[in-house]
Protein backbone atom coordinates (compact mmCIF):
# COMPACT_ATOMS: atom_id res chain seq x y z
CA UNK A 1 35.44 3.78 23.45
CA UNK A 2 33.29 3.51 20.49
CA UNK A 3 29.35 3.52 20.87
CA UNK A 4 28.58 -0.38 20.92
CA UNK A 5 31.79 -0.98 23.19
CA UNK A 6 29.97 1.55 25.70
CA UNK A 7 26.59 0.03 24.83
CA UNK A 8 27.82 -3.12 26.04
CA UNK A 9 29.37 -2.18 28.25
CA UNK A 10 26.27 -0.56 30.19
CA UNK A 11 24.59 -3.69 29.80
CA UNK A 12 26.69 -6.15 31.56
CA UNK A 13 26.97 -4.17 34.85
CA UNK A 14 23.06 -3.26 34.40
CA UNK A 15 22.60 -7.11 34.47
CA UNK A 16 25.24 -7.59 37.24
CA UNK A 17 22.79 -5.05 39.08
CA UNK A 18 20.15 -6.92 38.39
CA UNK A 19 21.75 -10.67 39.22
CA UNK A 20 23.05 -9.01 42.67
CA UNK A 21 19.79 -7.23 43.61
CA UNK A 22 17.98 -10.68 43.29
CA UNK A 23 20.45 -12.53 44.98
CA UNK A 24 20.31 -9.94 47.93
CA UNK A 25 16.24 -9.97 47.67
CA UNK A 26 16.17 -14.00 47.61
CA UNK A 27 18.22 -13.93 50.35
CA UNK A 28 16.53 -11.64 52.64
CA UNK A 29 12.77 -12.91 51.85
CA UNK A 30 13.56 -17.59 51.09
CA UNK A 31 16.81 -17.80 54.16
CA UNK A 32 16.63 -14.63 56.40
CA UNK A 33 12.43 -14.14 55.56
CA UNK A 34 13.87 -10.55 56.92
CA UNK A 35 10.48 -8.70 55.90
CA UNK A 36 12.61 -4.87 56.88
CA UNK A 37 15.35 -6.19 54.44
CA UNK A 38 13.04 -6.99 51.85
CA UNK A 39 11.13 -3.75 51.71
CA UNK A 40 14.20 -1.73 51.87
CA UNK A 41 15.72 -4.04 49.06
CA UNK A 42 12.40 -3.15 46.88
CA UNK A 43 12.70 0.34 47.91
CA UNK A 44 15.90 0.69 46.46
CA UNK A 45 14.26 -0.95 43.27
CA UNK A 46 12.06 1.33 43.41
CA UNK A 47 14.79 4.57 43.40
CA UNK A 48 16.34 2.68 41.36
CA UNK A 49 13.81 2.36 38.46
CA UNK A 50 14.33 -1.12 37.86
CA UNK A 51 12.77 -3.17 36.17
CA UNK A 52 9.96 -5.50 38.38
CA UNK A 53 9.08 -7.90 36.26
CA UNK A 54 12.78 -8.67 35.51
CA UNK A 55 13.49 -9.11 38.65
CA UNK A 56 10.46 -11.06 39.50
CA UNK A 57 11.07 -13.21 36.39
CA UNK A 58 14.83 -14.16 37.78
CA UNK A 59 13.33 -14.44 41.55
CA UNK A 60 10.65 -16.86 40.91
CA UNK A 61 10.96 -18.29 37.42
CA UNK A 62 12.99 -21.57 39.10
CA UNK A 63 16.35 -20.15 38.51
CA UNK A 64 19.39 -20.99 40.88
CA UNK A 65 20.15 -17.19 41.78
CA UNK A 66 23.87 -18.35 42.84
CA UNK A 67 24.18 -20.21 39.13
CA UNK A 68 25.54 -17.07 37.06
CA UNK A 69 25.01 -19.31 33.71
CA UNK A 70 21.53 -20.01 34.78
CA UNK A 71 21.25 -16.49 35.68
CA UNK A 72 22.24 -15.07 32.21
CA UNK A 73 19.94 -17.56 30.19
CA UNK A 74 17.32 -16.87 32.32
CA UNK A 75 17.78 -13.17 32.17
CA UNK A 76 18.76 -13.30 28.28
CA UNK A 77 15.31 -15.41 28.12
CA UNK A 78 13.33 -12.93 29.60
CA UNK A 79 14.53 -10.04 27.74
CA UNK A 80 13.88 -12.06 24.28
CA UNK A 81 10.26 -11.80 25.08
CA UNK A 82 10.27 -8.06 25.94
CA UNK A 83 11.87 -7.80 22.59
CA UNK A 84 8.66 -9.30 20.58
């Protein structure tokens, strides 16, 4: 697998990480309002080293979290301005 294959690679299943984590986070604090949930969910975050304010950015920017398209532009948006 050459390097950009891998590159890519990595980065799709970072951003599926990232599109299920705030799926599993908007579920547990907007339909469950689970507070325990939530904190473990941001604890894993946490472990994980994610990144907050991408995950903030896909959680509360008005996205549909169960719209993957919206989901990528949204995500793809964000990451354009980290870029700059």
């Amino acid at each position: 697998m050459s390097v950009g294959a891998a590159m890519e690679c990595r980065i799709r299943n970072d951003r599926q990480s990232y599109f299920a984590l705030a799926r599993e986070l908007a579920n547990a604090q907007f339909i469950l309002a689970d507070s325990e949930l939530s904190c473990r969910l941001w604890q894993d975050v946490a472990d994980r080293e994610l990144d907050v304010a991408r995950l903030l950015h896909l959680l509360y920017g008005g996205w549909d979290v169960e719209d993957d398209e919206e989901m990528l532009e949204a995500d793809q948006h964000f990451l354009s301005l980290k870029l700059v």
